[in-house]
PDB file of N, CA and C in Angstrom:
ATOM      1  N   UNK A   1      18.919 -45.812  -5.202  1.00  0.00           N
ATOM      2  CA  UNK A   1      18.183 -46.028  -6.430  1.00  0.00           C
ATOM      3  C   UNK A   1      17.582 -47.429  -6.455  1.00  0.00           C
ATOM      4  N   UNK A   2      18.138 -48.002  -6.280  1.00  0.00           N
ATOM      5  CA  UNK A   2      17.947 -49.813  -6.097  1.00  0.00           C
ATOM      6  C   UNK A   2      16.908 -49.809  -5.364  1.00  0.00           C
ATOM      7  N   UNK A   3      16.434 -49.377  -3.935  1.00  0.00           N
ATOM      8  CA  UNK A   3      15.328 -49.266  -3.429  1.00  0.00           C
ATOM      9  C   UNK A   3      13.887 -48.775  -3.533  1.00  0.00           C
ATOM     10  N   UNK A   4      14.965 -47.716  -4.072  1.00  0.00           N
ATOM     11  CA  UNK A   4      13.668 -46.621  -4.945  1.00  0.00           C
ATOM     12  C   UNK A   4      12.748 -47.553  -6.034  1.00  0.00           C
ATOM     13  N   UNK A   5      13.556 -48.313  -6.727  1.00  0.00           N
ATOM     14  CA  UNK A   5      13.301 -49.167  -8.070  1.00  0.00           C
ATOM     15  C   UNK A   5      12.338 -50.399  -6.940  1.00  0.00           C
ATOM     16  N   UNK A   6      12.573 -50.712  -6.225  1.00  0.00           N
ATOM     17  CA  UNK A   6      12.441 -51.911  -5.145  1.00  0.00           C
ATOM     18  C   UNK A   6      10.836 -51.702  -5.124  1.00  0.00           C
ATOM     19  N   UNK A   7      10.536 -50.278  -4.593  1.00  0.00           N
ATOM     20  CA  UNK A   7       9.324 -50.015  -3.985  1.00  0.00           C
ATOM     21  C   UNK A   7       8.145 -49.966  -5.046  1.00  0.00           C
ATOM     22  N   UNK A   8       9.060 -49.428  -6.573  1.00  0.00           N
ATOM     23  CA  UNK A   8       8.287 -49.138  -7.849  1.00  0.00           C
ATOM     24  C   UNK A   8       7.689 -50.903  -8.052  1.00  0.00           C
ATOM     25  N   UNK A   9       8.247 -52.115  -7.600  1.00  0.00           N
ATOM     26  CA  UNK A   9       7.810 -53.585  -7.996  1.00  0.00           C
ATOM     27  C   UNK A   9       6.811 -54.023  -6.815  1.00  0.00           C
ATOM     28  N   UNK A  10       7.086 -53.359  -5.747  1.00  0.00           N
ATOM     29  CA  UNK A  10       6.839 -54.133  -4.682  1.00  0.00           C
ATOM     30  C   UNK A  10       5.008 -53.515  -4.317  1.00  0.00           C
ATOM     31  N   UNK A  11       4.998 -52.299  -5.145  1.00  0.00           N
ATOM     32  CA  UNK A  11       3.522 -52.046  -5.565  1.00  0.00           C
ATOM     33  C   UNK A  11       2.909 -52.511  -6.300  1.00  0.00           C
ATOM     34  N   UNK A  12       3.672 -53.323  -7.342  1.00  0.00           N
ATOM     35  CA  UNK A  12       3.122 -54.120  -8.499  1.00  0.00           C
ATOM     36  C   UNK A  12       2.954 -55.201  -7.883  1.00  0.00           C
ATOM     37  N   UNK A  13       3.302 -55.935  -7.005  1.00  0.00           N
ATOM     38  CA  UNK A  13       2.841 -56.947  -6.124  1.00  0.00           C
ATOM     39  C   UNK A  13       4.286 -58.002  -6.449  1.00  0.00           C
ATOM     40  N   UNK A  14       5.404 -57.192  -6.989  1.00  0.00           N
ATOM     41  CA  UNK A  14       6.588 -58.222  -7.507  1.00  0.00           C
ATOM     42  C   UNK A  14       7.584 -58.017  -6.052  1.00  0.00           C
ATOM     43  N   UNK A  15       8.597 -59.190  -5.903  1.00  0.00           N
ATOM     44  CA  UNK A  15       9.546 -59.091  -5.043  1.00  0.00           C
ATOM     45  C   UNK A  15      10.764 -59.466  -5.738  1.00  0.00           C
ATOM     46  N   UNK A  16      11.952 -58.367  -5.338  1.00  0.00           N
ATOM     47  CA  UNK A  16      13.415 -58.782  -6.132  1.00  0.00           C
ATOM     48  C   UNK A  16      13.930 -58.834  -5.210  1.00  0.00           C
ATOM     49  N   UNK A  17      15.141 -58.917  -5.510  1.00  0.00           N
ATOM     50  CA  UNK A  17      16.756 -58.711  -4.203  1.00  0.00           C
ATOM     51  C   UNK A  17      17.811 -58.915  -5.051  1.00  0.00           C
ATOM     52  N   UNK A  18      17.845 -59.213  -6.570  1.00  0.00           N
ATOM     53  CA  UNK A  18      19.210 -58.721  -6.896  1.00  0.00           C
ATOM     54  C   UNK A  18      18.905 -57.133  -7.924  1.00  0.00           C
ATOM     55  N   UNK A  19      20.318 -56.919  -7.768  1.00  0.00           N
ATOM     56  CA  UNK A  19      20.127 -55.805  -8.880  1.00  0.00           C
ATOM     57  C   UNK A  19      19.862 -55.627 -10.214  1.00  0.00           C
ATOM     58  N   UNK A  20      20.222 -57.052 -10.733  1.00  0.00           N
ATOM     59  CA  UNK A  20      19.995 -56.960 -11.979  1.00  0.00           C
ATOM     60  C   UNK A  20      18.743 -57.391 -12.635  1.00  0.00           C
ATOM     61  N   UNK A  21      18.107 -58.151 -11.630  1.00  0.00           N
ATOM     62  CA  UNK A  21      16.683 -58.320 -11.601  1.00  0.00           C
ATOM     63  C   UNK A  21      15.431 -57.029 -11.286  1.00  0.00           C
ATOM     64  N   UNK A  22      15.690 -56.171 -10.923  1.00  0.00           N
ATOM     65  CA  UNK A  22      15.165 -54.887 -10.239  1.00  0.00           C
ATOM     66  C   UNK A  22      16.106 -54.368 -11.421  1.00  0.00           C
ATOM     67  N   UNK A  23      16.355 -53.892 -12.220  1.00  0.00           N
ATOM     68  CA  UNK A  23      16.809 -53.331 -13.249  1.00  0.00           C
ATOM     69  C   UNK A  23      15.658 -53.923 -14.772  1.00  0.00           C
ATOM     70  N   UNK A  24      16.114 -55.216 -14.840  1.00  0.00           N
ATOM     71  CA  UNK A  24      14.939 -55.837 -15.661  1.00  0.00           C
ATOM     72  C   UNK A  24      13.824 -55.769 -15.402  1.00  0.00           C
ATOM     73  N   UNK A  25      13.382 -56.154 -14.338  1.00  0.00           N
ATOM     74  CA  UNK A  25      11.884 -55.893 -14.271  1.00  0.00           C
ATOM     75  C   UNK A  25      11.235 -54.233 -14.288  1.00  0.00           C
ATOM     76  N   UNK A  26      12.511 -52.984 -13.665  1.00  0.00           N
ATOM     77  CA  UNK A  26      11.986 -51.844 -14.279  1.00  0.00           C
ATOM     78  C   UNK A  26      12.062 -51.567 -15.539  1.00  0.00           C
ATOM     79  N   UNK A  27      12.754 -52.036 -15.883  1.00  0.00           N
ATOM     80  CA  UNK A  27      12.593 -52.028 -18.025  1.00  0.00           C
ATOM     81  C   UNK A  27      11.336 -52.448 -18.199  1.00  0.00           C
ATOM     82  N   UNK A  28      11.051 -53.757 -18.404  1.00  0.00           N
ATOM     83  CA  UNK A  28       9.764 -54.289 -18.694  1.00  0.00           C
ATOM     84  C   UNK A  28       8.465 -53.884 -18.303  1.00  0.00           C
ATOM     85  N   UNK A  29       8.503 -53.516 -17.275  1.00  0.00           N
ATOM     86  CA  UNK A  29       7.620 -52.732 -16.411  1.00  0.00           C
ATOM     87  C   UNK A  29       6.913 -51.536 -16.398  1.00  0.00           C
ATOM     88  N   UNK A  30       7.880 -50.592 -16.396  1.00  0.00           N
ATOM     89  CA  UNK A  30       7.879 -49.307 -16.545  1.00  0.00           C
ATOM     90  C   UNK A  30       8.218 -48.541 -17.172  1.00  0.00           C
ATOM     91  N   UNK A  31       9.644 -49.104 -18.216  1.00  0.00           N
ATOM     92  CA  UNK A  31      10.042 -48.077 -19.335  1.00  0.00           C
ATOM     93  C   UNK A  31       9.367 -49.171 -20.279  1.00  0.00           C
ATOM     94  N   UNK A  32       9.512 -50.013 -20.988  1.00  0.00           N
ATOM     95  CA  UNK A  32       9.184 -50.496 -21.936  1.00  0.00           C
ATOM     96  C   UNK A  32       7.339 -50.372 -22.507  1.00  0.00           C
ATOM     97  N   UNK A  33       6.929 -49.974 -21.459  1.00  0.00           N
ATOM     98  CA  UNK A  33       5.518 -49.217 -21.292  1.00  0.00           C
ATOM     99  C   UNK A  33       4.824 -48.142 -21.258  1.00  0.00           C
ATOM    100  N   UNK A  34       6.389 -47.215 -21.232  1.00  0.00           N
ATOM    101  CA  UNK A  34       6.090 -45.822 -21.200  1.00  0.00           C
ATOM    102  C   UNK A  34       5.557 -45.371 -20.160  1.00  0.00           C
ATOM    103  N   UNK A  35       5.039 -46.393 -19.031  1.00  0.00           N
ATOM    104  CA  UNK A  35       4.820 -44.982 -17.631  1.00  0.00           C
ATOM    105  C   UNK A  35       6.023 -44.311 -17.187  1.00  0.00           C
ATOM    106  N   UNK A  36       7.400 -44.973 -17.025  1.00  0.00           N
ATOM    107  CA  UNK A  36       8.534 -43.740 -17.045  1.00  0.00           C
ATOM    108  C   UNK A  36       9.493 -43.919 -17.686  1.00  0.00           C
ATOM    109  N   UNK A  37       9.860 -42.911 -17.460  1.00  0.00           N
ATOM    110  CA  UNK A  37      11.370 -42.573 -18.889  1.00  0.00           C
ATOM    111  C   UNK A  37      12.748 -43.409 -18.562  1.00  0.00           C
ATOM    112  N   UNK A  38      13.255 -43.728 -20.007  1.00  0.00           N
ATOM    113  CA  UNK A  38      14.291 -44.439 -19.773  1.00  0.00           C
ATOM    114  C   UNK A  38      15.541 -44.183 -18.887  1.00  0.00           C
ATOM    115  N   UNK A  39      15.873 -42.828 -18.392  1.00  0.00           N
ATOM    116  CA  UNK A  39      17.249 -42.606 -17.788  1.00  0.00           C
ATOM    117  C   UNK A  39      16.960 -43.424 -16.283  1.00  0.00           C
ATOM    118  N   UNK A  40      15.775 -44.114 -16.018  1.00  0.00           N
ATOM    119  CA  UNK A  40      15.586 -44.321 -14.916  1.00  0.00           C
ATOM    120  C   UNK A  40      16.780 -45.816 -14.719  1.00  0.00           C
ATOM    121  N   UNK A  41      16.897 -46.479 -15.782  1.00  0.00           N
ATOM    122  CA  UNK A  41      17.311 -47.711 -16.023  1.00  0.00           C
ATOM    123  C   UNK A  41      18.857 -47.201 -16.258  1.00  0.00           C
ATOM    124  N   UNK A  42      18.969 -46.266 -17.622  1.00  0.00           N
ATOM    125  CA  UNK A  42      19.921 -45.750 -17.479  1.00  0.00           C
ATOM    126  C   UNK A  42      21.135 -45.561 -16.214  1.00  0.00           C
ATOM    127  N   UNK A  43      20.325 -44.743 -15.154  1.00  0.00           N
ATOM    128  CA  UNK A  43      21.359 -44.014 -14.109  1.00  0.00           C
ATOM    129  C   UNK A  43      21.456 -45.287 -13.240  1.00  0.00           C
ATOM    130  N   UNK A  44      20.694 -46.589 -13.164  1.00  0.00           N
ATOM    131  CA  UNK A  44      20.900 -47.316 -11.979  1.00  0.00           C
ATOM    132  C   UNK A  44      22.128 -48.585 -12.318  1.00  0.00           C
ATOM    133  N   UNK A  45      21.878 -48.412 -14.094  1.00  0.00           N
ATOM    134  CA  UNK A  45      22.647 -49.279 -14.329  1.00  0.00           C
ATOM    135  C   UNK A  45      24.415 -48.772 -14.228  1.00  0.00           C
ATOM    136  N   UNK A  46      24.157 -47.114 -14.470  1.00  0.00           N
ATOM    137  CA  UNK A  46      25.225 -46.148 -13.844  1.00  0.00           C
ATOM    138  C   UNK A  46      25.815 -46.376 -12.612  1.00  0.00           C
ATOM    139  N   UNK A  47      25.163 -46.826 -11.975  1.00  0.00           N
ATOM    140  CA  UNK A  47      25.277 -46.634  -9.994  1.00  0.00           C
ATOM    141  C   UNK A  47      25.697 -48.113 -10.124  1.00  0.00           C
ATOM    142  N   UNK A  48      25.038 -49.080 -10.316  1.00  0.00           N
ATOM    143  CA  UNK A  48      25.843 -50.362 -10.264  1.00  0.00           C
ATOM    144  C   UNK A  48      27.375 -50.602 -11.043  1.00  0.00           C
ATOM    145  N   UNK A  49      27.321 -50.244 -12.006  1.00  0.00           N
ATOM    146  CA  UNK A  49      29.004 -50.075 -12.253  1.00  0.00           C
ATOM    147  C   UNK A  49      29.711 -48.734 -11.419  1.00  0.00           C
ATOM    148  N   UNK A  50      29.196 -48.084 -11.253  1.00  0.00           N
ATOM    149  CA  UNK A  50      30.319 -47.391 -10.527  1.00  0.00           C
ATOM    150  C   UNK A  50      30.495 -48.139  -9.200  1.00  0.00           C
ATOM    151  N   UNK A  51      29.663 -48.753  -8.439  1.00  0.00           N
ATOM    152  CA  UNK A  51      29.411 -49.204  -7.179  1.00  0.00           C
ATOM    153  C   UNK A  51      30.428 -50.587  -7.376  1.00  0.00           C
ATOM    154  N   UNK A  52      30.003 -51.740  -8.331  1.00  0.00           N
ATOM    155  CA  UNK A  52      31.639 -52.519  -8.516  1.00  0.00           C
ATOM    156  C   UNK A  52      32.674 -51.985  -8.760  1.00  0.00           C
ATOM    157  N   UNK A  53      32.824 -50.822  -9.542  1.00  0.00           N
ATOM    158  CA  UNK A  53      34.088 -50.639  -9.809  1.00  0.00           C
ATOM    159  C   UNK A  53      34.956 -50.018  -8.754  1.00  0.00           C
ATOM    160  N   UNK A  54      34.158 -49.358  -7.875  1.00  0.00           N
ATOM    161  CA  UNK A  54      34.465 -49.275  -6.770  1.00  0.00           C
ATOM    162  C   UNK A  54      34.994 -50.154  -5.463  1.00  0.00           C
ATOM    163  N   UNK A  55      33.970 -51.725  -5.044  1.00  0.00           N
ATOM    164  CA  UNK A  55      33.895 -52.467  -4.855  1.00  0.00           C
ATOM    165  C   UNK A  55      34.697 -53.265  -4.940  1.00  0.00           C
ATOM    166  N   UNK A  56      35.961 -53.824  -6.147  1.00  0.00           N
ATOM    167  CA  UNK A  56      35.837 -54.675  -6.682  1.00  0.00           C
ATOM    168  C   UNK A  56      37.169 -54.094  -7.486  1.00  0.00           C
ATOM    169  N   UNK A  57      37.208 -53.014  -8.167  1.00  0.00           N
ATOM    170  CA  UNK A  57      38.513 -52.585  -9.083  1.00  0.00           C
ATOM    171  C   UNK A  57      38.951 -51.380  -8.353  1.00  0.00           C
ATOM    172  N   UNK A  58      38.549 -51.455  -7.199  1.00  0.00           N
ATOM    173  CA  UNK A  58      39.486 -49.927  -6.136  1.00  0.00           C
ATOM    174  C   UNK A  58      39.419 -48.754  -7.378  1.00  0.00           C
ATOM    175  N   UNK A  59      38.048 -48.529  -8.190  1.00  0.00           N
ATOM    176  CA  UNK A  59      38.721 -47.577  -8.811  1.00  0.00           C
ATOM    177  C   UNK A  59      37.136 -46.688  -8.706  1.00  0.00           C
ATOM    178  N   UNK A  60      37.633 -45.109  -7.974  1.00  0.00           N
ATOM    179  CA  UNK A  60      36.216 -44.426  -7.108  1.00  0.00           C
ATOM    180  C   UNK A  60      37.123 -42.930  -7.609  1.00  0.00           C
ATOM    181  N   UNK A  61      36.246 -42.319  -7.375  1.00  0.00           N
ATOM    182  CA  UNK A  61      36.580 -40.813  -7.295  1.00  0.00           C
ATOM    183  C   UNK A  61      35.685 -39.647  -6.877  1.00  0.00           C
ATOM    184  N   UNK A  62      35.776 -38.508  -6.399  1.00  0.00           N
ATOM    185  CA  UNK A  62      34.620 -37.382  -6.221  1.00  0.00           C
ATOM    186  C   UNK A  62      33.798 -37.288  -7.793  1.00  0.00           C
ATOM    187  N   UNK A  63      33.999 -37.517  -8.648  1.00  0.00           N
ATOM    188  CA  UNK A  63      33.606 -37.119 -10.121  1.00  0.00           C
ATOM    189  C   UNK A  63      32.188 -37.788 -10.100  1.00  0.00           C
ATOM    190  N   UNK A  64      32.540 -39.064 -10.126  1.00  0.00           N
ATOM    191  CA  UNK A  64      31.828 -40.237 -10.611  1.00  0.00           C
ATOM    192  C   UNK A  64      30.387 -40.296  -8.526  1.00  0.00           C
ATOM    193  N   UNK A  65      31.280 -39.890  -7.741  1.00  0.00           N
ATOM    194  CA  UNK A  65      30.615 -39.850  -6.685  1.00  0.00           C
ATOM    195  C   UNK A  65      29.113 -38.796  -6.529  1.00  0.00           C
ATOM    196  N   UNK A  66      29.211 -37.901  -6.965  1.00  0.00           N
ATOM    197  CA  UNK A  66      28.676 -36.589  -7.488  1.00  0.00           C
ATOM    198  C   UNK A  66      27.813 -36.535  -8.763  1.00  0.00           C
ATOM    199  N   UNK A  67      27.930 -37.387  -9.647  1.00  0.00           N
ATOM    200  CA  UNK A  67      27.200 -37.818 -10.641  1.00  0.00           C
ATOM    201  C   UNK A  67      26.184 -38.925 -10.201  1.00  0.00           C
ATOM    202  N   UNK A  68      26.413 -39.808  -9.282  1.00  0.00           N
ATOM    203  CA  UNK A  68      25.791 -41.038  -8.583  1.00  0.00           C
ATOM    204  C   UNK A  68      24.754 -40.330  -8.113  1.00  0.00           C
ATOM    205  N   UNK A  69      25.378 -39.165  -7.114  1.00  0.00           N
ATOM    206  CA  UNK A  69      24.341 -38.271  -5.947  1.00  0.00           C
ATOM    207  C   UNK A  69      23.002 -37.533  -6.687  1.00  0.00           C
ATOM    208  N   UNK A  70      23.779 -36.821  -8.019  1.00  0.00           N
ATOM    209  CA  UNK A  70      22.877 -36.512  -9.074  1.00  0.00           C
ATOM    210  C   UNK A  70      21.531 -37.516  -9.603  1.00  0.00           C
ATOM    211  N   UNK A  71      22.437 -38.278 -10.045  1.00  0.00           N
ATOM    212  CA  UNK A  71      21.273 -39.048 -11.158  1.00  0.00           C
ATOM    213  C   UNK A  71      20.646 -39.953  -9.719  1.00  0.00           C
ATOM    214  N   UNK A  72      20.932 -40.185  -8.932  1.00  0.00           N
ATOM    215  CA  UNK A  72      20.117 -40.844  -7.779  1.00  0.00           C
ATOM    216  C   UNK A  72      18.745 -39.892  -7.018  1.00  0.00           C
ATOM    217  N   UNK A  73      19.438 -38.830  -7.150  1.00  0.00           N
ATOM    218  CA  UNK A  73      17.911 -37.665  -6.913  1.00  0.00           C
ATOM    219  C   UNK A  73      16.785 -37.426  -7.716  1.00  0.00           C
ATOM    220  N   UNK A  74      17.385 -37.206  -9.342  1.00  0.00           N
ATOM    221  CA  UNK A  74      17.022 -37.435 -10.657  1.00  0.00           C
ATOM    222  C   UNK A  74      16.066 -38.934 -10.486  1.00  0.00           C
ATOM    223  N   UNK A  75      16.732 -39.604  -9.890  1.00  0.00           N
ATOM    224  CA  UNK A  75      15.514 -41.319  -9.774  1.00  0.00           C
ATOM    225  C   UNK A  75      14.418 -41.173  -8.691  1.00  0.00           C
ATOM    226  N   UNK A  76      15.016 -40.558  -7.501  1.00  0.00           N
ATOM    227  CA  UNK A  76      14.140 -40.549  -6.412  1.00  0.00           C
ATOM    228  C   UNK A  76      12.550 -39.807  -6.910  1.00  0.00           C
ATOM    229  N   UNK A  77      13.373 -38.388  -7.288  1.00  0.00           N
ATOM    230  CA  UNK A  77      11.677 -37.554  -7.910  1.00  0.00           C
ATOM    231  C   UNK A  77      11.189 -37.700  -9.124  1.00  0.00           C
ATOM    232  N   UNK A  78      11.867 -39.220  -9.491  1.00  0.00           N
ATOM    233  CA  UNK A  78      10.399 -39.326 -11.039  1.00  0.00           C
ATOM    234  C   UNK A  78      10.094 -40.308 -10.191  1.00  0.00           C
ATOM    235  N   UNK A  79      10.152 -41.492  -9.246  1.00  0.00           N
ATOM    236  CA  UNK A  79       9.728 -42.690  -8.772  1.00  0.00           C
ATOM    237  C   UNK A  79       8.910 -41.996  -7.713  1.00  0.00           C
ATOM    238  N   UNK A  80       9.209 -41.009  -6.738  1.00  0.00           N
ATOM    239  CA  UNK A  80       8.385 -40.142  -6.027  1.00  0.00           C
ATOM    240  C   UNK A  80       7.135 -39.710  -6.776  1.00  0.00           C
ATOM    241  N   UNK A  81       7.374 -38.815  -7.644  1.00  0.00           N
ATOM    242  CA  UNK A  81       6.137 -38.655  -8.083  1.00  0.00           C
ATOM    243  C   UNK A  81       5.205 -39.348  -8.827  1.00  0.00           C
ATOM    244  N   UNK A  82       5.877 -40.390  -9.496  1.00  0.00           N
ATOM    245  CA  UNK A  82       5.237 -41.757 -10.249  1.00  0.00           C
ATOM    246  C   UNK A  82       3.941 -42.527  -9.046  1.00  0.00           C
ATOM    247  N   UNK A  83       4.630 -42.427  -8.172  1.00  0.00           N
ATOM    248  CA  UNK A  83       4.046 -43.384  -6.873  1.00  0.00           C
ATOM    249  C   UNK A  83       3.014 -42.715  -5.809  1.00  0.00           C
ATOM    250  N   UNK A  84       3.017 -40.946  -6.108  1.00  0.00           N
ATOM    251  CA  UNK A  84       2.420 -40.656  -5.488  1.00  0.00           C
ATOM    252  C   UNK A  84       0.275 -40.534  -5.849  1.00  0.00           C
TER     253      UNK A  84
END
Protein backbone atom coordinates (compact mmCIF):
# COMPACT_ATOMS: atom_id res chain seq x y z
CA UNK A 1 0.00 0.00 0.00
CA UNK A 2 2.78 2.41 0.98
CA UNK A 3 4.09 2.09 -2.55
CA UNK A 4 1.03 2.08 -4.19
CA UNK A 5 0.43 5.58 -2.24
CA UNK A 6 4.34 6.30 -3.28
CA UNK A 7 3.59 6.17 -7.03
CA UNK A 8 0.07 8.20 -6.51
CA UNK A 9 2.92 11.43 -5.29
CA UNK A 10 5.61 10.57 -7.36
CA UNK A 11 3.23 11.50 -10.45
CA UNK A 12 2.44 14.61 -8.78
CA UNK A 13 6.06 15.36 -9.06
CA UNK A 14 6.29 14.85 -4.91
CA UNK A 15 8.97 12.50 -3.23
CA UNK A 16 8.36 10.75 0.35
CA UNK A 17 10.05 7.85 2.26
CA UNK A 18 8.34 7.93 5.47
CA UNK A 19 5.01 6.57 6.08
CA UNK A 20 3.52 9.03 7.73
CA UNK A 21 4.38 11.53 5.29
CA UNK A 22 2.90 9.42 2.24
CA UNK A 23 -0.18 9.08 4.38
CA UNK A 24 -0.44 13.01 4.75
CA UNK A 25 0.31 13.99 1.63
CA UNK A 26 -2.42 11.31 0.30
CA UNK A 27 -4.97 13.06 2.51
CA UNK A 28 -4.22 16.44 1.24
CA UNK A 29 -3.82 15.40 -2.08
CA UNK A 30 -6.21 13.10 -3.00
CA UNK A 31 -8.86 12.59 -0.41
CA UNK A 32 -9.21 16.00 0.85
CA UNK A 33 -9.97 16.84 -2.92
CA UNK A 34 -12.14 14.27 -3.66
CA UNK A 35 -10.23 12.54 -6.57
CA UNK A 36 -10.27 9.39 -4.17
CA UNK A 37 -12.12 8.04 -1.42
CA UNK A 38 -11.21 8.12 2.04
CA UNK A 39 -10.70 4.26 2.99
CA UNK A 40 -7.61 4.78 0.95
CA UNK A 41 -5.96 6.62 4.05
CA UNK A 42 -8.08 4.67 6.16
CA UNK A 43 -6.65 0.98 5.28
CA UNK A 44 -2.91 2.26 5.12
CA UNK A 45 -3.12 3.81 8.28
CA UNK A 46 -4.63 0.11 9.12
CA UNK A 47 -1.48 -1.63 7.65
CA UNK A 48 0.90 0.63 9.54
CA UNK A 49 -0.43 -0.25 12.93
CA UNK A 50 -0.85 -3.62 12.33
CA UNK A 51 2.73 -3.71 10.75
CA UNK A 52 4.21 -2.07 14.34
CA UNK A 53 2.25 -3.96 16.28
CA UNK A 54 3.58 -6.65 14.79
CA UNK A 55 7.08 -5.27 14.59
CA UNK A 56 7.43 -3.94 17.77
CA UNK A 57 4.53 -5.50 20.31
CA UNK A 58 4.99 -9.32 18.91
CA UNK A 59 1.37 -9.02 18.62
CA UNK A 60 0.23 -10.58 14.70
CA UNK A 61 -2.31 -13.03 13.83
CA UNK A 62 -4.04 -14.75 10.54
CA UNK A 63 -7.17 -12.31 11.31
CA UNK A 64 -5.60 -9.06 11.13
CA UNK A 65 -3.11 -10.71 8.28
CA UNK A 66 -6.10 -11.34 5.88
CA UNK A 67 -7.72 -8.07 6.46
CA UNK A 68 -4.18 -6.29 5.52
CA UNK A 69 -4.27 -8.68 2.20
CA UNK A 70 -7.89 -7.37 1.74
CA UNK A 71 -7.86 -3.75 2.20
CA UNK A 72 -4.29 -3.72 0.39
CA UNK A 73 -6.03 -5.03 -2.93
CA UNK A 74 -9.01 -2.72 -2.11
CA UNK A 75 -5.89 0.16 -2.40
CA UNK A 76 -4.10 -1.35 -5.27
CA UNK A 77 -7.46 -1.16 -7.70
CA UNK A 78 -8.68 2.34 -6.78
CA UNK A 79 -4.82 3.70 -7.16
CA UNK A 80 -4.67 1.34 -10.36
CA UNK A 81 -7.40 2.69 -11.84
CA UNK A 82 -6.98 6.34 -10.56
CA UNK A 83 -3.53 6.27 -12.46
CA UNK A 84 -4.52 4.67 -15.36
Amino acid sequence: MFHACKSLLFREGYSEKSHDCVIVAVQELFVSTGKLPSEIVEHIREAKSAREAADYGLTYGDDAARMIIHEAEDVFRIISEYLV
